[in-house]
Protein backbone atom coordinates (compact mmCIF):
# COMPACT_ATOMS: atom_id res chain seq x y z
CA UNK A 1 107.87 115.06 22.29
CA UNK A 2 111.38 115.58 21.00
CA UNK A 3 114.22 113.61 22.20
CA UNK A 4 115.91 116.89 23.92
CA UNK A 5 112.59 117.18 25.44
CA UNK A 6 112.45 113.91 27.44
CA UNK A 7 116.02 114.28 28.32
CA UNK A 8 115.06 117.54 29.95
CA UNK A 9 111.44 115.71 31.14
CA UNK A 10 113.84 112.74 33.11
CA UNK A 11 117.01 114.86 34.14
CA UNK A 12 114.13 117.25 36.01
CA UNK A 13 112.46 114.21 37.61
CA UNK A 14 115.63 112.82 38.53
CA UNK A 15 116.22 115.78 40.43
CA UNK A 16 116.80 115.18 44.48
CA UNK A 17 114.42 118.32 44.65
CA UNK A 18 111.26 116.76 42.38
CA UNK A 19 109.57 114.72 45.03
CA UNK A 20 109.79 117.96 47.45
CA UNK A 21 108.05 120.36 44.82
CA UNK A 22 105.79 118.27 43.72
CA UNK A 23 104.51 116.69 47.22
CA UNK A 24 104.59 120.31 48.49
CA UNK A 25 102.70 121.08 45.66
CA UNK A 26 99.85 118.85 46.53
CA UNK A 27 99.85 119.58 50.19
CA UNK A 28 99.47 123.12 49.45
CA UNK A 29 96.58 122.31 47.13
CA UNK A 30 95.14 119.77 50.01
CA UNK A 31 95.26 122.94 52.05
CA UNK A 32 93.32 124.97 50.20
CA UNK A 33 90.66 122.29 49.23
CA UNK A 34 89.90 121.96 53.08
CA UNK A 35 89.76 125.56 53.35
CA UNK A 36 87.06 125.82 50.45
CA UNK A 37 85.47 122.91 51.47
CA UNK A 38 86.26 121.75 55.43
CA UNK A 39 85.96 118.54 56.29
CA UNK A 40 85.55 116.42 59.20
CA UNK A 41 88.57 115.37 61.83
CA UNK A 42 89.14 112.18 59.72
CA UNK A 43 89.32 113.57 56.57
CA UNK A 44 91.31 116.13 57.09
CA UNK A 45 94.26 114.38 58.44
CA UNK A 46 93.86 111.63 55.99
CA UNK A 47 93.93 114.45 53.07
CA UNK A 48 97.00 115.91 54.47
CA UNK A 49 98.75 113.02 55.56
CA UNK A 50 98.27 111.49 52.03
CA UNK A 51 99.74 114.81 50.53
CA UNK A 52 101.86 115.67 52.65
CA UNK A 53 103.90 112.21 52.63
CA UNK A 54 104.87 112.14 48.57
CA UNK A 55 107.52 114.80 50.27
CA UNK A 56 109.35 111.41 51.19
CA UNK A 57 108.55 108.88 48.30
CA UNK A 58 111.68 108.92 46.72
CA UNK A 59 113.80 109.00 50.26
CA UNK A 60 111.92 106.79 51.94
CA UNK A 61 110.07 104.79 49.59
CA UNK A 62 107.54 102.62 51.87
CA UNK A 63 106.04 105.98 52.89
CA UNK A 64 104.04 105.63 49.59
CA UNK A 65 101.96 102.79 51.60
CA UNK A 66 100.93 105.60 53.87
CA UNK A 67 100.30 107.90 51.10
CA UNK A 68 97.72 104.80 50.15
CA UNK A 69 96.40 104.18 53.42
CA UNK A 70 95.95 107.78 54.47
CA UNK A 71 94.20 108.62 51.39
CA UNK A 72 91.51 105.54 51.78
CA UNK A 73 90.94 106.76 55.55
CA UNK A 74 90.43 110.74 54.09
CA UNK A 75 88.07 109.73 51.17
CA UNK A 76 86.03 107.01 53.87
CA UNK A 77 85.55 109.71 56.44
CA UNK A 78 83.71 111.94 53.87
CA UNK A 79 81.62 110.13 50.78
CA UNK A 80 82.78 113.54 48.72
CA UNK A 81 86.08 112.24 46.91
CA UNK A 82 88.83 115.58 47.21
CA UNK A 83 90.83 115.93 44.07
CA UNK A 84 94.21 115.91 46.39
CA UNK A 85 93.10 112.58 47.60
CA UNK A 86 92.93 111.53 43.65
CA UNK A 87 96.52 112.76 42.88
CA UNK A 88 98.43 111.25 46.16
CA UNK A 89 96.88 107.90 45.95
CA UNK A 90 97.42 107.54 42.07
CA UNK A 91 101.12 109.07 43.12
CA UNK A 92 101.51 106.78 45.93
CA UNK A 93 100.28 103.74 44.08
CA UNK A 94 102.41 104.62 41.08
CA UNK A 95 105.43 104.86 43.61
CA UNK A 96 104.36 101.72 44.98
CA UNK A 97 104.94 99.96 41.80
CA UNK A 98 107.83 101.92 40.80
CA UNK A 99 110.32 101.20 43.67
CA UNK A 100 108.82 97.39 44.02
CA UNK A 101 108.21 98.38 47.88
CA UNK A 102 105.95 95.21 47.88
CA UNK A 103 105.26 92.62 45.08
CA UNK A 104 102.49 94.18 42.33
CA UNK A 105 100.17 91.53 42.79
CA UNK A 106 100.59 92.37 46.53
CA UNK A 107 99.94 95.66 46.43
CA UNK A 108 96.95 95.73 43.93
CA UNK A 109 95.70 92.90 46.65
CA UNK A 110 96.13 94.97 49.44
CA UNK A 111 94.69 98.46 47.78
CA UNK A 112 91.57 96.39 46.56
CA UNK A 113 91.06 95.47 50.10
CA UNK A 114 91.29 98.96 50.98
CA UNK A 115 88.59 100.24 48.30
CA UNK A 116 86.23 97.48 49.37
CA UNK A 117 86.63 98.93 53.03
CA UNK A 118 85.88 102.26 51.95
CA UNK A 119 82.97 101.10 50.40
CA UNK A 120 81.45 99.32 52.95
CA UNK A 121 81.99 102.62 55.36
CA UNK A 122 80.12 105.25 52.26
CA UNK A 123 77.21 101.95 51.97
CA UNK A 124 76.96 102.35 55.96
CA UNK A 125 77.25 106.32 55.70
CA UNK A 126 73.84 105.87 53.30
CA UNK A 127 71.94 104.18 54.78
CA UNK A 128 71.94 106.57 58.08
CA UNK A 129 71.30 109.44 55.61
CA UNK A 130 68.37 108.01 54.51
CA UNK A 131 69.28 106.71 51.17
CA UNK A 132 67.73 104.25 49.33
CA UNK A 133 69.71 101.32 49.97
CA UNK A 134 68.67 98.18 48.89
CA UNK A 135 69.92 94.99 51.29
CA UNK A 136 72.26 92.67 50.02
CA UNK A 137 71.41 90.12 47.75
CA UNK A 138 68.56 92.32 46.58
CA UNK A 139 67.99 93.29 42.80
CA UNK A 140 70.42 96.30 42.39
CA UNK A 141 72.12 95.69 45.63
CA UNK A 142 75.63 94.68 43.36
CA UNK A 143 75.54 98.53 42.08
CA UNK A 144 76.67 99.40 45.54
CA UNK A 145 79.89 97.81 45.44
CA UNK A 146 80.74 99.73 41.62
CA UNK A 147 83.07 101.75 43.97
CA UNK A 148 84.99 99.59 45.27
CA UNK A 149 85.67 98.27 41.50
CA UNK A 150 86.30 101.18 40.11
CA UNK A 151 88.66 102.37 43.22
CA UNK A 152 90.41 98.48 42.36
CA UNK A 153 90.97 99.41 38.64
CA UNK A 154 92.29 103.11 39.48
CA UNK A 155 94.95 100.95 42.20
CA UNK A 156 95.71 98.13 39.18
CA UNK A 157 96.65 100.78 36.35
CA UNK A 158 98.68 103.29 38.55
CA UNK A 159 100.80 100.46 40.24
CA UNK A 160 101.31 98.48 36.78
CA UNK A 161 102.10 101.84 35.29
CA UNK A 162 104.77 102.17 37.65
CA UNK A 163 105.92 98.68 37.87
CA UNK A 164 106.59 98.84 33.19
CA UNK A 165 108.36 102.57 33.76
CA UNK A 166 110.56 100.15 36.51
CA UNK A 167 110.87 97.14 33.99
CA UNK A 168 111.98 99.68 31.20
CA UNK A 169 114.57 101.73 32.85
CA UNK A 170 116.24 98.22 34.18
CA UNK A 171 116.07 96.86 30.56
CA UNK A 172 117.50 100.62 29.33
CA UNK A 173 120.48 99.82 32.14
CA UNK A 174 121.09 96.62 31.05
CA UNK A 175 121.37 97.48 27.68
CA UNK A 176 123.56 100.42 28.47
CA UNK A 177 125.30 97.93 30.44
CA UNK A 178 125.84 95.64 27.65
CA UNK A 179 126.81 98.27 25.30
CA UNK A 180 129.70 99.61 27.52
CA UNK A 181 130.78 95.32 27.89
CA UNK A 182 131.00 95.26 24.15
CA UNK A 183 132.75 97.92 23.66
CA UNK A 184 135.71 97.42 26.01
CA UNK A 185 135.79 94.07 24.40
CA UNK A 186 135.84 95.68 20.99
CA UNK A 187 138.70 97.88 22.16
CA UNK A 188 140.75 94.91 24.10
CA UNK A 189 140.61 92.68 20.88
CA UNK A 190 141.38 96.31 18.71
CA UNK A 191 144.21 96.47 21.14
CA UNK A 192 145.11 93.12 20.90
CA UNK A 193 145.23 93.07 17.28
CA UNK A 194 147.26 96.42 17.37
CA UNK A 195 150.17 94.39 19.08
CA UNK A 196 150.10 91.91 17.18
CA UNK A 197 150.78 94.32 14.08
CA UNK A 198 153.04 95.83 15.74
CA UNK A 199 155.32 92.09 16.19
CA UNK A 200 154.67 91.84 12.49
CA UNK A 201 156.29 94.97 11.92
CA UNK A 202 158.91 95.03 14.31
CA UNK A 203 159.95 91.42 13.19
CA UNK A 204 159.68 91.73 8.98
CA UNK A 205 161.95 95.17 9.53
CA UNK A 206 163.99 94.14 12.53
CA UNK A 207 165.00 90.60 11.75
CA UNK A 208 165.30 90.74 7.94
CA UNK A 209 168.59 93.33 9.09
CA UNK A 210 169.90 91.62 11.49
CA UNK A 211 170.18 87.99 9.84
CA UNK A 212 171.09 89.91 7.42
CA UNK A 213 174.39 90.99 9.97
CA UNK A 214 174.37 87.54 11.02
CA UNK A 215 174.60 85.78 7.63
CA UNK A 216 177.69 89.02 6.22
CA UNK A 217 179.58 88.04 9.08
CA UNK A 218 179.46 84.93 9.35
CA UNK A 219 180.54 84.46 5.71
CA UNK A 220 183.16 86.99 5.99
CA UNK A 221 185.06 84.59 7.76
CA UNK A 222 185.01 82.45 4.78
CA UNK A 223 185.17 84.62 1.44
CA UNK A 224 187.67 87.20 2.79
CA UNK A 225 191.62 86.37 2.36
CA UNK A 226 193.84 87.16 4.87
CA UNK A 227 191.75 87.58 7.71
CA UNK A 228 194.00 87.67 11.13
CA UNK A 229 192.45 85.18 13.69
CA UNK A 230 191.52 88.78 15.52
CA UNK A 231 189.53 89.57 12.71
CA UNK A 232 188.38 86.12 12.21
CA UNK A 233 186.95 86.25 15.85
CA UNK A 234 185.45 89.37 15.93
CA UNK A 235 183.00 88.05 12.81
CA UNK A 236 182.28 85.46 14.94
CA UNK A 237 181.84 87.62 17.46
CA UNK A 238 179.27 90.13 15.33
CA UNK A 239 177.36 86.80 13.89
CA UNK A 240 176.95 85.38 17.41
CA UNK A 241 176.03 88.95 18.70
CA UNK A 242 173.13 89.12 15.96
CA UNK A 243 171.83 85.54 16.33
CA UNK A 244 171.51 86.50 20.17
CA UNK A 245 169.64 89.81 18.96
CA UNK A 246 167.47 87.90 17.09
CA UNK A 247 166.06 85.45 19.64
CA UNK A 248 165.80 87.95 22.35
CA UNK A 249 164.01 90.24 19.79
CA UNK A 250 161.56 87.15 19.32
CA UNK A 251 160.93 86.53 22.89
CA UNK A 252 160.13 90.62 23.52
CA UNK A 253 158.05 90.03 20.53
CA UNK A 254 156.00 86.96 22.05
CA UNK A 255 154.85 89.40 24.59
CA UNK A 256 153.15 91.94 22.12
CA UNK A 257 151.52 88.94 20.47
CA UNK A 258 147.55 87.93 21.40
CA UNK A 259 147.23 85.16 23.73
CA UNK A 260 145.69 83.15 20.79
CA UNK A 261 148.53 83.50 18.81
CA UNK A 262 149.52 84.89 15.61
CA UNK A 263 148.46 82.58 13.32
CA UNK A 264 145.57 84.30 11.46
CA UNK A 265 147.34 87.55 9.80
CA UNK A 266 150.49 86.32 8.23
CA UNK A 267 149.93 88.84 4.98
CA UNK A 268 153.31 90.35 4.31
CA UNK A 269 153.70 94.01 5.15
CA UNK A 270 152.31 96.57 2.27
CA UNK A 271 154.64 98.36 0.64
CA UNK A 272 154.38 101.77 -1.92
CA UNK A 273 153.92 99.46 -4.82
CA UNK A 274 150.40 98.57 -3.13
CA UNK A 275 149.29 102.38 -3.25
CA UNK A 276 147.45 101.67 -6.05
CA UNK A 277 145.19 98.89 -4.67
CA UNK A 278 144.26 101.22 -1.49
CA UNK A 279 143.32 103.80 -4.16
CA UNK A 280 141.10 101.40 -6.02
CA UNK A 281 140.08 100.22 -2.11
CA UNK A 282 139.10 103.97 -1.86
CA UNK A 283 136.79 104.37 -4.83
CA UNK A 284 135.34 100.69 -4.13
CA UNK A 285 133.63 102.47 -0.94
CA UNK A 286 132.49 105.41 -2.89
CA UNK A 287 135.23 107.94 -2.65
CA UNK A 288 136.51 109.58 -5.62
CA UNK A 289 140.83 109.29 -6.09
CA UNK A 290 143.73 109.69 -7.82
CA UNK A 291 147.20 108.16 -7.69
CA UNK A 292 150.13 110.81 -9.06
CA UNK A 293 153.50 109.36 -9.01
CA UNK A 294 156.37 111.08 -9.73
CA UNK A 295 160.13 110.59 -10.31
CA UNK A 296 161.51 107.31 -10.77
CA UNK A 297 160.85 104.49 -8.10
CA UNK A 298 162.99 103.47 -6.18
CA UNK A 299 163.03 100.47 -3.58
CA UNK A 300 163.03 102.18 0.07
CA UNK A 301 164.26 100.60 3.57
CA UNK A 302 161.12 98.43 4.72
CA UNK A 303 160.34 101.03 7.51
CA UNK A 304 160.59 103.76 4.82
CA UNK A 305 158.04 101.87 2.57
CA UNK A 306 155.75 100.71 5.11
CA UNK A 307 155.73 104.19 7.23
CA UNK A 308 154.66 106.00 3.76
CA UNK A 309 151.88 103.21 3.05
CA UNK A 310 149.91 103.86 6.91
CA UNK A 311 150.44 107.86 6.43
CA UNK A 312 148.60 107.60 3.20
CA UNK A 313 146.18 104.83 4.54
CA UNK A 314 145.30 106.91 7.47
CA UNK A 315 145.09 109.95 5.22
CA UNK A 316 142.45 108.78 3.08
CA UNK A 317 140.34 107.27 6.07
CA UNK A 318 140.17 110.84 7.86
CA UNK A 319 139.20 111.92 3.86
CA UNK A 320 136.42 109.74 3.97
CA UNK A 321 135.32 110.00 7.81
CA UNK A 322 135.56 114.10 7.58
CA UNK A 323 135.41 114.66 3.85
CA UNK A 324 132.46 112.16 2.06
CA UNK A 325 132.43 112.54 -1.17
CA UNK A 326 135.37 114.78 -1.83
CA UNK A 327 137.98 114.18 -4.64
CA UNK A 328 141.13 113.09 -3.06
CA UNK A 329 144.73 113.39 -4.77
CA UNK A 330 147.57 111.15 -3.51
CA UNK A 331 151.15 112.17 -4.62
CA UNK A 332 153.88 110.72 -4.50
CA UNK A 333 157.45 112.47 -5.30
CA UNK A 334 160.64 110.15 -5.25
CA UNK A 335 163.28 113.10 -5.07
CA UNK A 336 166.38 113.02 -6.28
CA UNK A 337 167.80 114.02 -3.06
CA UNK A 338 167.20 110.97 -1.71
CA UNK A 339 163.91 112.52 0.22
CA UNK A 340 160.37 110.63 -0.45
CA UNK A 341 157.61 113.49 -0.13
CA UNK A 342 153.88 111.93 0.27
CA UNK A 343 150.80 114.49 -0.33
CA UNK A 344 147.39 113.79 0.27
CA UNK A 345 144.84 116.24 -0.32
CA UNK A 346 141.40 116.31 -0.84
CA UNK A 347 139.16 119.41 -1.77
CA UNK A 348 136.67 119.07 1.01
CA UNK A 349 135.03 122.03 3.81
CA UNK A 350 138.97 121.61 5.29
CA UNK A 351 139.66 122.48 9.05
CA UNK A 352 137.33 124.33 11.11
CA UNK A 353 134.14 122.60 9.51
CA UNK A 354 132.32 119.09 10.25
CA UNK A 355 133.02 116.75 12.06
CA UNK A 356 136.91 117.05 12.48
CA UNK A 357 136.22 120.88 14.20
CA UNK A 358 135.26 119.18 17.47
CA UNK A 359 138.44 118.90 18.41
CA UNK A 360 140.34 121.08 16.18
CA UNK A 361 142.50 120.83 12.95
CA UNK A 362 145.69 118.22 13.87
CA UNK A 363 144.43 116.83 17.67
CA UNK A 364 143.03 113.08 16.59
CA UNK A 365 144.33 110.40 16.90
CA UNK A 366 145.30 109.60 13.68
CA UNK A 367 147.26 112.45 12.71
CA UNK A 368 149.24 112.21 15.97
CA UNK A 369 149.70 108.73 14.76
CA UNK A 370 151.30 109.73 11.21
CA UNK A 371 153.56 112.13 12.88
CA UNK A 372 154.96 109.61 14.67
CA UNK A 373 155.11 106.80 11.75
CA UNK A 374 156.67 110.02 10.31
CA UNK A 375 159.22 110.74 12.86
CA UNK A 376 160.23 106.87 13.23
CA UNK A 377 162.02 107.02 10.35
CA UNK A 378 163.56 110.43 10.57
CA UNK A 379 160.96 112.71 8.89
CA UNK A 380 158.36 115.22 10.05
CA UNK A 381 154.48 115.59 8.55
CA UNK A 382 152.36 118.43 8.44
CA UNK A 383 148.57 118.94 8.30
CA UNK A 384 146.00 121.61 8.15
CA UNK A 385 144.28 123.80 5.36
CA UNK A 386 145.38 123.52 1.56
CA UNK A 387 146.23 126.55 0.14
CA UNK A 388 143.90 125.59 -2.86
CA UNK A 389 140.62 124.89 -0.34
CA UNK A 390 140.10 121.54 1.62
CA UNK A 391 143.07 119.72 3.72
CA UNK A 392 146.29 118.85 2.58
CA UNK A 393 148.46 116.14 4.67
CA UNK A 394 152.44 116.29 3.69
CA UNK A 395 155.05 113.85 5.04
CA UNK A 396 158.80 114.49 3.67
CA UNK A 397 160.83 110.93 4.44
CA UNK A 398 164.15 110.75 3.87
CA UNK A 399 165.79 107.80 3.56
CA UNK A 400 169.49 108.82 2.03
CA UNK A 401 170.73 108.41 5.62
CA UNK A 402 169.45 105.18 6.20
């Protein structure tokens, strides 16, 4: 059976209307058993008592002990065994087990009991119908009780059936459980680490400009001639201003740190100049890449730098993720109008095929994420079809008015 198929097979049985179709299903079949073949007073209300009572198993479970009981009554008043009978008492056994209405061992106990009573009535039943029945402790006399065994192992398999179906779904649950656990943890400690990258960043671009205030002012006061004490004060004033910055910048900071610290990642910040290794990172996983620079290079604000390195870092991930095996150009243009334009573009199925159509060309996460490294620093990205075939991501940065 396929997989679709049991998923239809369990959502059907987990239906509030399953127990209803199916018991009335067997009570209408009870009905016309005793029609075909009438019983006596006994067996008739046992047979549709038994049936009639899987209507509530799910509801109520501890009906299915009446299901049991009724059925053992119906099949003792009449020694001809109804095939209802057979269906609500394996039912009622199996819902017995399944629902843990009484322990297993208990109930297998108590339905052995039952078959052994039945047994004794049919052996009683014989012998006024003139049967040969041999007396107990006679040669052949244990061949009487092979009902009552046979009844036994019919009770032991449907409740253990129903008791493993029980002890599987609970393992499924846990599992499921354990699953969703792990990955909220995975996600805290991805968020976690996401903060913590974000101090890094915030402090190598924040801080290196404002010391860098800090230190210009306060030796203005000393290399420039002919400062008036205003002047002289309102360095001060600026270098003061920007130490102050600086250490309420690191407390906010603190805050977006992990409790454990930030002690492990202390890598400095990648810059264009490492383009080449994520390239080579790239092909290492099996992608196929190319790195086309163009104009001459020219050292960018660290926002500018590091901005351009995630766009094409994220770039080349959605390559891979929607894209395998596609041949993916990076470009890189320093203009001479003082405007850094970053093209990636691979020649893959493009939008509106694979895995990236589930949600449409431009709605993850990570191109919403690029537009807004983009936008950070003043410049705008666009994404969607190449006009040559696959998909083409373009980010224009400029950085003249820095």
């Amino acid at each position: 059976m396929s997989t679709s198929s049991q998923e239809r097979l369990r959502a059907w049985i987990a239906a509030p209307a399953y127990p209803w179709i199916t018991g009335g299903a067997v009570t209408a079949g009870a009905v016309a058993e005793l029609v075909l073949f009438p019983g006596g007073v006994t067996t008739t209300v046992g047979v549709l008592v038994s049936a009639a009572s899987l209507m509530w198993r799910r509801s109520f479970p501890p009906v299915a002990v009446l299901t049991v009981a009724a059925g053992l009554i119906g099949f003792a008043g009449d020694v001809n065994l109804y095939v209802s009978i057979m269906v609500s008492g394996l039912t009622g056994c199996y819902a017995l087990g399944r629902n843990r209405v009484v322990h297993p061992a208990l109930a297998v106990a108590g339905g052995a009991l039952g078959a052994l009573c039945v047994n004794l009535v049919h052996i009683n039943t014989w012998s006024r119908m003139d049967l040969p029945v041999p007396a107990l402790w006679e040669k052949g006399s244990l061949s009487l009780f092979a009902e009552s065994f046979l009844l036994t192992v019919v009770v032991f398999g449907a409740v253990m059936m129903g008791d493993a179906v029980r002890s599987r779904e609970e393992t499924r649950n846990e599992r499921n459980l354990a699953q969703a656990q792990l990955i909220a943890m995975e996600r805290q400690q991805a968020a976690e680490a996401e903060r913590a990258a974000i101090a890094r960043e915030l402090h190598d671009i924040v801080s290196h400009s404002v010391s860098m205030i800090a230190v210009q002012a306060e030796s203005a006061t000393y290399t420039t001639p002919g400062l008036t004490p205003e002047a002289r004060d309102g360095f001060q004033q600026i270098a003061g201003t920007a130490r102050s910055s600086m250490a309420e910048l690191r407390r906010l900071l603190g805050v977006l740190r992990t409790p454990q610290g930030d002690t492990a990642l202390t890598a400095p910040q990648p810059t264009l100049d490492h383009l080449a290794e994520l390239v080579d990172q790239h092909r290492a996983v099996g992608g196929t890449a190319e790195l086309r620079i163009t104009g001459e290079r020219v050292a960018l604000p660290a926002a500018w730098e590091l901005s351009a390195y995630r766009i094409a870092q994220e770039a080349l991930t959605n390559a891979r993720k929607h894209a395998p095996g596609a041949r993916t150009v990076v470009e890189v243009d320093y203009g001479a109008d003082r405007l850094l334009t970053l093209r990636v573009r691979d020649d893959g199925p493009g939008p509106g095929s694979g895995p990236a159509s589930a949600s449409g060309p431009g709605t993850g996460h990570g191109l919403t994420g690029m537009r807004e490294r983009a936008a950070l620093v003043g410049g705008r990205l666009t994404a969607g079809a190449s006009p040559g075939g696959g998909f083409l991501v373009e980010a224009e940065l400029p950085w003249g008015s820095e």
